[in-house]
PDB file of N, CA and C in Angstrom:
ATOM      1  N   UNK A   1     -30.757 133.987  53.287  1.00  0.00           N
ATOM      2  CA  UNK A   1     -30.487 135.298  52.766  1.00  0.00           C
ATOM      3  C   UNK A   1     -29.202 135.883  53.358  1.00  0.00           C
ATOM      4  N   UNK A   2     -28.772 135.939  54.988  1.00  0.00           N
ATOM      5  CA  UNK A   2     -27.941 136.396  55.051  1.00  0.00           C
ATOM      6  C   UNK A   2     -27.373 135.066  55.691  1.00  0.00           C
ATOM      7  N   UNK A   3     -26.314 135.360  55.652  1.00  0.00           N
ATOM      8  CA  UNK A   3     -25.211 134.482  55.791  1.00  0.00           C
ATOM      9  C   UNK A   3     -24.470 134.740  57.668  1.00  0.00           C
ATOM     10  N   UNK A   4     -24.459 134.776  58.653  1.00  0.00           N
ATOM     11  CA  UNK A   4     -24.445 135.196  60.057  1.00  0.00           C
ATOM     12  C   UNK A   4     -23.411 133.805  60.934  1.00  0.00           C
ATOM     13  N   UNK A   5     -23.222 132.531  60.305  1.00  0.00           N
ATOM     14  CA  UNK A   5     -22.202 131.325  60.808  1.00  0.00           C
ATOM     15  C   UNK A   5     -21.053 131.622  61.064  1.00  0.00           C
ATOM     16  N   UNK A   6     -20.470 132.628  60.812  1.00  0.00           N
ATOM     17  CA  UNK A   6     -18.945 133.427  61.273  1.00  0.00           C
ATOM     18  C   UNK A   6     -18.971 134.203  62.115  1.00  0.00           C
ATOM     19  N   UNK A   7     -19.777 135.113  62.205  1.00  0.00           N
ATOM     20  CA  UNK A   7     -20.183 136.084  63.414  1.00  0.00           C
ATOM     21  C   UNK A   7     -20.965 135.932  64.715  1.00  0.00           C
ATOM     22  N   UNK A   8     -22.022 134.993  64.807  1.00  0.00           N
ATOM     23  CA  UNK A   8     -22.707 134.858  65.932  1.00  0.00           C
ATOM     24  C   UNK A   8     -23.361 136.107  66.261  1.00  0.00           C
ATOM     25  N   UNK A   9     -23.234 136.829  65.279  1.00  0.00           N
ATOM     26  CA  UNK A   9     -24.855 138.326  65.718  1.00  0.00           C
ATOM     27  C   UNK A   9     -23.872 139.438  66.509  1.00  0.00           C
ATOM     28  N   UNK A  10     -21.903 139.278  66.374  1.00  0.00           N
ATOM     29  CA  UNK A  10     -21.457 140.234  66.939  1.00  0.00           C
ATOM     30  C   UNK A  10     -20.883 139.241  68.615  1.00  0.00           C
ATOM     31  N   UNK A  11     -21.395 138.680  68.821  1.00  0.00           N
ATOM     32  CA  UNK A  11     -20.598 137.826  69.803  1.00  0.00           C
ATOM     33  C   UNK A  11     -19.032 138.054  69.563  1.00  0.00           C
ATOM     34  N   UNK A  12     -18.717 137.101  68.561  1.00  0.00           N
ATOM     35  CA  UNK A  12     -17.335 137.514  68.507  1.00  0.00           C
ATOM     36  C   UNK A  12     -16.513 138.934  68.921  1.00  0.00           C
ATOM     37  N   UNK A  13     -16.913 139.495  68.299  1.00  0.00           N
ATOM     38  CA  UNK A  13     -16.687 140.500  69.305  1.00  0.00           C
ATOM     39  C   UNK A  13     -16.463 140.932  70.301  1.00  0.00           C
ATOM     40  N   UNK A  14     -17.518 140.788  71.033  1.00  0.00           N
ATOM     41  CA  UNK A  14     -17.753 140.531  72.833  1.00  0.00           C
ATOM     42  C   UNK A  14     -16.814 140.032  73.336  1.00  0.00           C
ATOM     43  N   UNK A  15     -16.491 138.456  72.561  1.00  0.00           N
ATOM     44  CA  UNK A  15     -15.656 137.941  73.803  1.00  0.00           C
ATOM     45  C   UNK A  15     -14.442 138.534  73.402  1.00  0.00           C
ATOM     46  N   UNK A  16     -13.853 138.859  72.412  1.00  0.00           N
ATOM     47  CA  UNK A  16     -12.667 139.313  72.466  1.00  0.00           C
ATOM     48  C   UNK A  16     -12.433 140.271  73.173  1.00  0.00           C
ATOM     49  N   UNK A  17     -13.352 141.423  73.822  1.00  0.00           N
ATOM     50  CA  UNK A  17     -13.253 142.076  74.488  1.00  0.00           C
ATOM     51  C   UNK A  17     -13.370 141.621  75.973  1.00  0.00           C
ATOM     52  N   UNK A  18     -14.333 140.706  75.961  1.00  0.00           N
ATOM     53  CA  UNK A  18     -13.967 140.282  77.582  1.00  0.00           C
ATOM     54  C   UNK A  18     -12.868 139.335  77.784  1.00  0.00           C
ATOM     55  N   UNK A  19     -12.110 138.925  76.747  1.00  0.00           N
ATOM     56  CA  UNK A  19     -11.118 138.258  76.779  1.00  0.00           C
ATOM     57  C   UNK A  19      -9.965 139.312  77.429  1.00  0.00           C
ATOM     58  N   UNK A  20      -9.785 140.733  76.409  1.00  0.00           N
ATOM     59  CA  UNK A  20      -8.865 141.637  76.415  1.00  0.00           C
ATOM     60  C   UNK A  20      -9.025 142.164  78.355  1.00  0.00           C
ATOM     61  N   UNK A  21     -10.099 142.111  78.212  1.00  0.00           N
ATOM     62  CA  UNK A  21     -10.263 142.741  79.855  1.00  0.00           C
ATOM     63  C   UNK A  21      -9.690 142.119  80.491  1.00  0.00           C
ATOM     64  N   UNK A  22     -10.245 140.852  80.837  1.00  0.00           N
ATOM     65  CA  UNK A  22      -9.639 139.928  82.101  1.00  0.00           C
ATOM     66  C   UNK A  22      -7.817 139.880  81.773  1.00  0.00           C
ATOM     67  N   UNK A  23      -7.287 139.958  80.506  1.00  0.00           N
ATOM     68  CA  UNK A  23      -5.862 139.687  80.457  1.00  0.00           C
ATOM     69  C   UNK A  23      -5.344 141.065  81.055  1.00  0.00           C
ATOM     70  N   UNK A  24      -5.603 142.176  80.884  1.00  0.00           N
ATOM     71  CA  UNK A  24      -5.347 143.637  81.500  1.00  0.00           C
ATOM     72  C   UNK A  24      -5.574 142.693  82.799  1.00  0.00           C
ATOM     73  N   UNK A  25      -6.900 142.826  83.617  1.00  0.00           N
ATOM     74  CA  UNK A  25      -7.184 142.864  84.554  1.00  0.00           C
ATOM     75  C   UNK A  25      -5.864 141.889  85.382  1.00  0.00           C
ATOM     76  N   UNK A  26      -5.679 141.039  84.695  1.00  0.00           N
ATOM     77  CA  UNK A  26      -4.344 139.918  85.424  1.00  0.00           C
ATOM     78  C   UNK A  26      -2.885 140.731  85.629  1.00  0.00           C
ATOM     79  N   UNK A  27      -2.873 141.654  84.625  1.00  0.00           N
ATOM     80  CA  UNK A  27      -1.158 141.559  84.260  1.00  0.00           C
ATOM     81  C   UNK A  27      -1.117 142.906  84.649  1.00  0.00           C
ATOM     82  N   UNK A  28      -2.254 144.281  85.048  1.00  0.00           N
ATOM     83  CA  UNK A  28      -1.753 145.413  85.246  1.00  0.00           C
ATOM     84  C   UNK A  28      -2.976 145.787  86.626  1.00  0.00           C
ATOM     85  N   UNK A  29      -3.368 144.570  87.358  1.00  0.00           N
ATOM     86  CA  UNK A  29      -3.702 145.382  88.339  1.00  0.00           C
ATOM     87  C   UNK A  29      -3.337 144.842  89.505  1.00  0.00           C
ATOM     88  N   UNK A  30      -2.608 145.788  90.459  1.00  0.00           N
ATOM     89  CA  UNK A  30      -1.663 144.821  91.277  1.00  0.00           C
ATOM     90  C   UNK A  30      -2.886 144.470  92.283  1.00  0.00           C
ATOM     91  N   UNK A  31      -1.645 142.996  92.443  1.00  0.00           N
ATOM     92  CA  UNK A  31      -2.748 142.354  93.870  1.00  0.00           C
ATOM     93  C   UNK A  31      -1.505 142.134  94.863  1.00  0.00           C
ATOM     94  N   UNK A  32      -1.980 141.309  96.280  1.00  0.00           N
ATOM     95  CA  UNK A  32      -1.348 141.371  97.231  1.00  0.00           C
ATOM     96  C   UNK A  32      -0.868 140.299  97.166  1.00  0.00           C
ATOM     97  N   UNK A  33       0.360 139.742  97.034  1.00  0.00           N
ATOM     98  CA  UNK A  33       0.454 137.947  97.047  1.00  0.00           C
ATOM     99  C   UNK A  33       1.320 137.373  98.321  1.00  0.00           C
ATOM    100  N   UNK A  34       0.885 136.589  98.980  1.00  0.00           N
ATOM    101  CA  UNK A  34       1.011 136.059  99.755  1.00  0.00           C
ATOM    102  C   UNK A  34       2.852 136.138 100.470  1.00  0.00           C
ATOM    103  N   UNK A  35       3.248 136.479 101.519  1.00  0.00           N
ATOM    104  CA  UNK A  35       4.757 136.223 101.687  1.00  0.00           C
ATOM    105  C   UNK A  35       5.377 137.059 100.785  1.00  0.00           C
ATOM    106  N   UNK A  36       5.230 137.975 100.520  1.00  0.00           N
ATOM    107  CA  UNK A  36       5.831 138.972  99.066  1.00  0.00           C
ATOM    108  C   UNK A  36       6.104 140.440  99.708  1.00  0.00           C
ATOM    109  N   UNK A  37       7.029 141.060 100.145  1.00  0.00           N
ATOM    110  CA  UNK A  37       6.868 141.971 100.536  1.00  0.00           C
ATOM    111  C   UNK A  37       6.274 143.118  99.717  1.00  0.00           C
ATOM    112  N   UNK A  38       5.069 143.623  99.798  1.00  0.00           N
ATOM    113  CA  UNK A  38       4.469 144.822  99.404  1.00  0.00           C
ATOM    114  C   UNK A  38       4.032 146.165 100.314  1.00  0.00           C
ATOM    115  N   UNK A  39       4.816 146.153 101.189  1.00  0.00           N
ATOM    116  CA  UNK A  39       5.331 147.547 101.876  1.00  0.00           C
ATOM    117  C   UNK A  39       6.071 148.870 101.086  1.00  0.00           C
ATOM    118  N   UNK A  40       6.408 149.792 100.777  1.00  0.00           N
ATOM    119  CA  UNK A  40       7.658 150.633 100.324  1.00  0.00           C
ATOM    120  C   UNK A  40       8.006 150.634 101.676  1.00  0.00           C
ATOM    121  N   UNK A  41       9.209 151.302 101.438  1.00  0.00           N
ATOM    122  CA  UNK A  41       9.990 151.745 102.792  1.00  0.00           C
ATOM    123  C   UNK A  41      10.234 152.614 102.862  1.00  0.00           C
ATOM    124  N   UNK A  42       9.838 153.671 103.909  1.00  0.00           N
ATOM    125  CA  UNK A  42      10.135 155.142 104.139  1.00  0.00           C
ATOM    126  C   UNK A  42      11.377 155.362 104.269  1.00  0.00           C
ATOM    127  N   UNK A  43      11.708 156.556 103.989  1.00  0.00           N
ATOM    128  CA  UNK A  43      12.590 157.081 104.091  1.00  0.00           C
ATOM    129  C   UNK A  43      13.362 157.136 105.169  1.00  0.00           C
ATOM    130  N   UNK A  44      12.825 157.161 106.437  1.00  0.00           N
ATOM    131  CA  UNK A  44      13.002 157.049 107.933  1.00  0.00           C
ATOM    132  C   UNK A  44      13.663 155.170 108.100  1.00  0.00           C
ATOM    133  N   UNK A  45      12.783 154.470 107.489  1.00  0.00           N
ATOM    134  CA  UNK A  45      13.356 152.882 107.616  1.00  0.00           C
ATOM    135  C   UNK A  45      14.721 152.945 107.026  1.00  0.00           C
ATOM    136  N   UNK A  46      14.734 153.660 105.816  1.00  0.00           N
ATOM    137  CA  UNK A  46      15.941 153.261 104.803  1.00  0.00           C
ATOM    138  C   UNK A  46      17.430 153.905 106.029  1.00  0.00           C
ATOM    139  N   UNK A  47      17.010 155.069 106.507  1.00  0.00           N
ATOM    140  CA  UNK A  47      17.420 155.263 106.827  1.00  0.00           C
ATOM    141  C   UNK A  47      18.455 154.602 108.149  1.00  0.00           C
ATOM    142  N   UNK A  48      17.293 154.170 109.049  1.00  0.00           N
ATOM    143  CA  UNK A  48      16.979 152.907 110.105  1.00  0.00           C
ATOM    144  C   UNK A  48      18.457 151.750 109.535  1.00  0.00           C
ATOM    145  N   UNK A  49      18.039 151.192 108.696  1.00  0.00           N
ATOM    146  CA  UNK A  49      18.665 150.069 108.307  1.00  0.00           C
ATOM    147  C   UNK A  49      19.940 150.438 108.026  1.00  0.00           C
ATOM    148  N   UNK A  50      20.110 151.472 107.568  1.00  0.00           N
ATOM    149  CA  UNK A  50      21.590 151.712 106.665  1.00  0.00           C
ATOM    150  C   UNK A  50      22.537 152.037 108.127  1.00  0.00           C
ATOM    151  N   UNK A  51      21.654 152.425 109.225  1.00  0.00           N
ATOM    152  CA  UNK A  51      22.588 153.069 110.226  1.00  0.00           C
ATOM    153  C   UNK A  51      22.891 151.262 110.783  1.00  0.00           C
ATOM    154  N   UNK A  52      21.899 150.927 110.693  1.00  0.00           N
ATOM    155  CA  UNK A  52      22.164 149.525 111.692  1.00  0.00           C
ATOM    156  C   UNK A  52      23.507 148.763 110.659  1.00  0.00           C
ATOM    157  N   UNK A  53      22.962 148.412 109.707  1.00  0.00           N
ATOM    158  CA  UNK A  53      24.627 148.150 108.620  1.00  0.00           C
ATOM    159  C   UNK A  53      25.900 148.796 108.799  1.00  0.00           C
ATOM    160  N   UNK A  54      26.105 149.834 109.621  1.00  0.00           N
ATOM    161  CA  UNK A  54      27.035 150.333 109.979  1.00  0.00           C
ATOM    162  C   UNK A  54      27.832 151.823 108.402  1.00  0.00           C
ATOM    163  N   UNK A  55      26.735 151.964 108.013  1.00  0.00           N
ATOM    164  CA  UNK A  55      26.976 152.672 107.040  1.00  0.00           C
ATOM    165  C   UNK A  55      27.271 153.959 107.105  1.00  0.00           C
ATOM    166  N   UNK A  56      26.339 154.363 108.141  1.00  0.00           N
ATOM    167  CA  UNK A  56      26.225 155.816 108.806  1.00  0.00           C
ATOM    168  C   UNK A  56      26.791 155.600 110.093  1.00  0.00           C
ATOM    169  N   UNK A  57      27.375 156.645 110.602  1.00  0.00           N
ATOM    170  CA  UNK A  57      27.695 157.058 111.923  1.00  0.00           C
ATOM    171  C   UNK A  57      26.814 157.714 112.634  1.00  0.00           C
ATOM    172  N   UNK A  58      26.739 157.647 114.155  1.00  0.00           N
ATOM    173  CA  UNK A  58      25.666 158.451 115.217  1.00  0.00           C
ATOM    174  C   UNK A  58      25.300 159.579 114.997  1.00  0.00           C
ATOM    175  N   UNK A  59      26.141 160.446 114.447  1.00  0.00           N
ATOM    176  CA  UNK A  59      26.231 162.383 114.070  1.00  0.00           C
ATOM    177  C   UNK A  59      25.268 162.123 112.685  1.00  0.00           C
ATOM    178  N   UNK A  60      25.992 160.973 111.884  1.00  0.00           N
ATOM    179  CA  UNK A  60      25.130 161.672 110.035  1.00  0.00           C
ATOM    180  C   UNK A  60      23.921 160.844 110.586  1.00  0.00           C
ATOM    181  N   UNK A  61      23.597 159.825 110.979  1.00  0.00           N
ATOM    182  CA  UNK A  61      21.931 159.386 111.572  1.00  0.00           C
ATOM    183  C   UNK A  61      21.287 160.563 111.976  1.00  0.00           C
ATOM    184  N   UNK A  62      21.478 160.964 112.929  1.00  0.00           N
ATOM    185  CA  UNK A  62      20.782 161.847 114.012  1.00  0.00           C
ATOM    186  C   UNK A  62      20.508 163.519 113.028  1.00  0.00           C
ATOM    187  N   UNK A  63      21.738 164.081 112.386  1.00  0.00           N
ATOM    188  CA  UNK A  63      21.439 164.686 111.259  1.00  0.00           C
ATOM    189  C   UNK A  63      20.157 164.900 110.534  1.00  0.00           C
ATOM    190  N   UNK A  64      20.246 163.162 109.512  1.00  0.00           N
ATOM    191  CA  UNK A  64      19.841 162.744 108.987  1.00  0.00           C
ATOM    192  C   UNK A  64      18.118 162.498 109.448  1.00  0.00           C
ATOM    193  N   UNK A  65      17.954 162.593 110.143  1.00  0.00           N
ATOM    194  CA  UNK A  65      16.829 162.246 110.909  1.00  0.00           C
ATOM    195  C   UNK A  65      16.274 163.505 111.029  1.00  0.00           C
ATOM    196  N   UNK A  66      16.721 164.683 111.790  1.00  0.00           N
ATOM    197  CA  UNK A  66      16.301 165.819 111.556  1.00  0.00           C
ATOM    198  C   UNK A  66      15.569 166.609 110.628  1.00  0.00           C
ATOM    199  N   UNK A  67      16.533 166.120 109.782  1.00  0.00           N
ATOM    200  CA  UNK A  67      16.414 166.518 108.187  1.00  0.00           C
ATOM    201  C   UNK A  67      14.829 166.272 107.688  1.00  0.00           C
ATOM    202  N   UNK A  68      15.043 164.968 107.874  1.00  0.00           N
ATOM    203  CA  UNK A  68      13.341 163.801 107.651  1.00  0.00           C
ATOM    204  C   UNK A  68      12.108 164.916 108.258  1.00  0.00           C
ATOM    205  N   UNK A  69      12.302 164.862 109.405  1.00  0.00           N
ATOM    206  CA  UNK A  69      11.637 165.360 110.715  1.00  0.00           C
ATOM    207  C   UNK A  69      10.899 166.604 110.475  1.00  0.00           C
ATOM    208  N   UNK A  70      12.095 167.889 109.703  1.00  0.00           N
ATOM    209  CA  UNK A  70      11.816 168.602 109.796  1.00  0.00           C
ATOM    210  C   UNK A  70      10.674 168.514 108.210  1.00  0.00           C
ATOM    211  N   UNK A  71      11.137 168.017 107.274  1.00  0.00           N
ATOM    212  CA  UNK A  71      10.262 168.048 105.941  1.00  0.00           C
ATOM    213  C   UNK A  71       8.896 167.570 106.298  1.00  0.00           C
ATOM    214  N   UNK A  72       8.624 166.710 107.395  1.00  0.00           N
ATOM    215  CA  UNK A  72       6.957 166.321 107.632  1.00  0.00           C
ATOM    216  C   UNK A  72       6.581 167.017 108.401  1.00  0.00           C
TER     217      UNK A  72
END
């Protein structure tokens, strides 16, 4: 009487949805991977580094630092 060999009772369905999940779940939820830096860098580091590169001078560091200091 009814005809149900294409559908599986709505299965189909299902998995396409648990299909759709797990592909989200891969591609938009971050993970930690190994050797990868996943730190940000504060503002204070950026800072850090740029003086050590010789970018900044002792006066705009120390400034600069203040500045930081005083906003937290």
């Amino acid at each position: 009487m009814h005809d149900y060999s294409a559908h599986y009772g709505g299965m189909h369905l299902i998995w396409w949805v648990i299909w759709m999940f797990f592909l989200g779940w891969i591609f938009f939820v971050p993970a930690d991977i190994p050797y990868q830096k996943s730190k940000k860098e504060s503002p204070l580091d950026i800072l850090k580094r740029r003086f050590a590169n010789g970018e900044l001078s002792k006066e705009e560091f120390q400034e600069s630092k203040k500045i930081l200091d005083a906003n937290n």
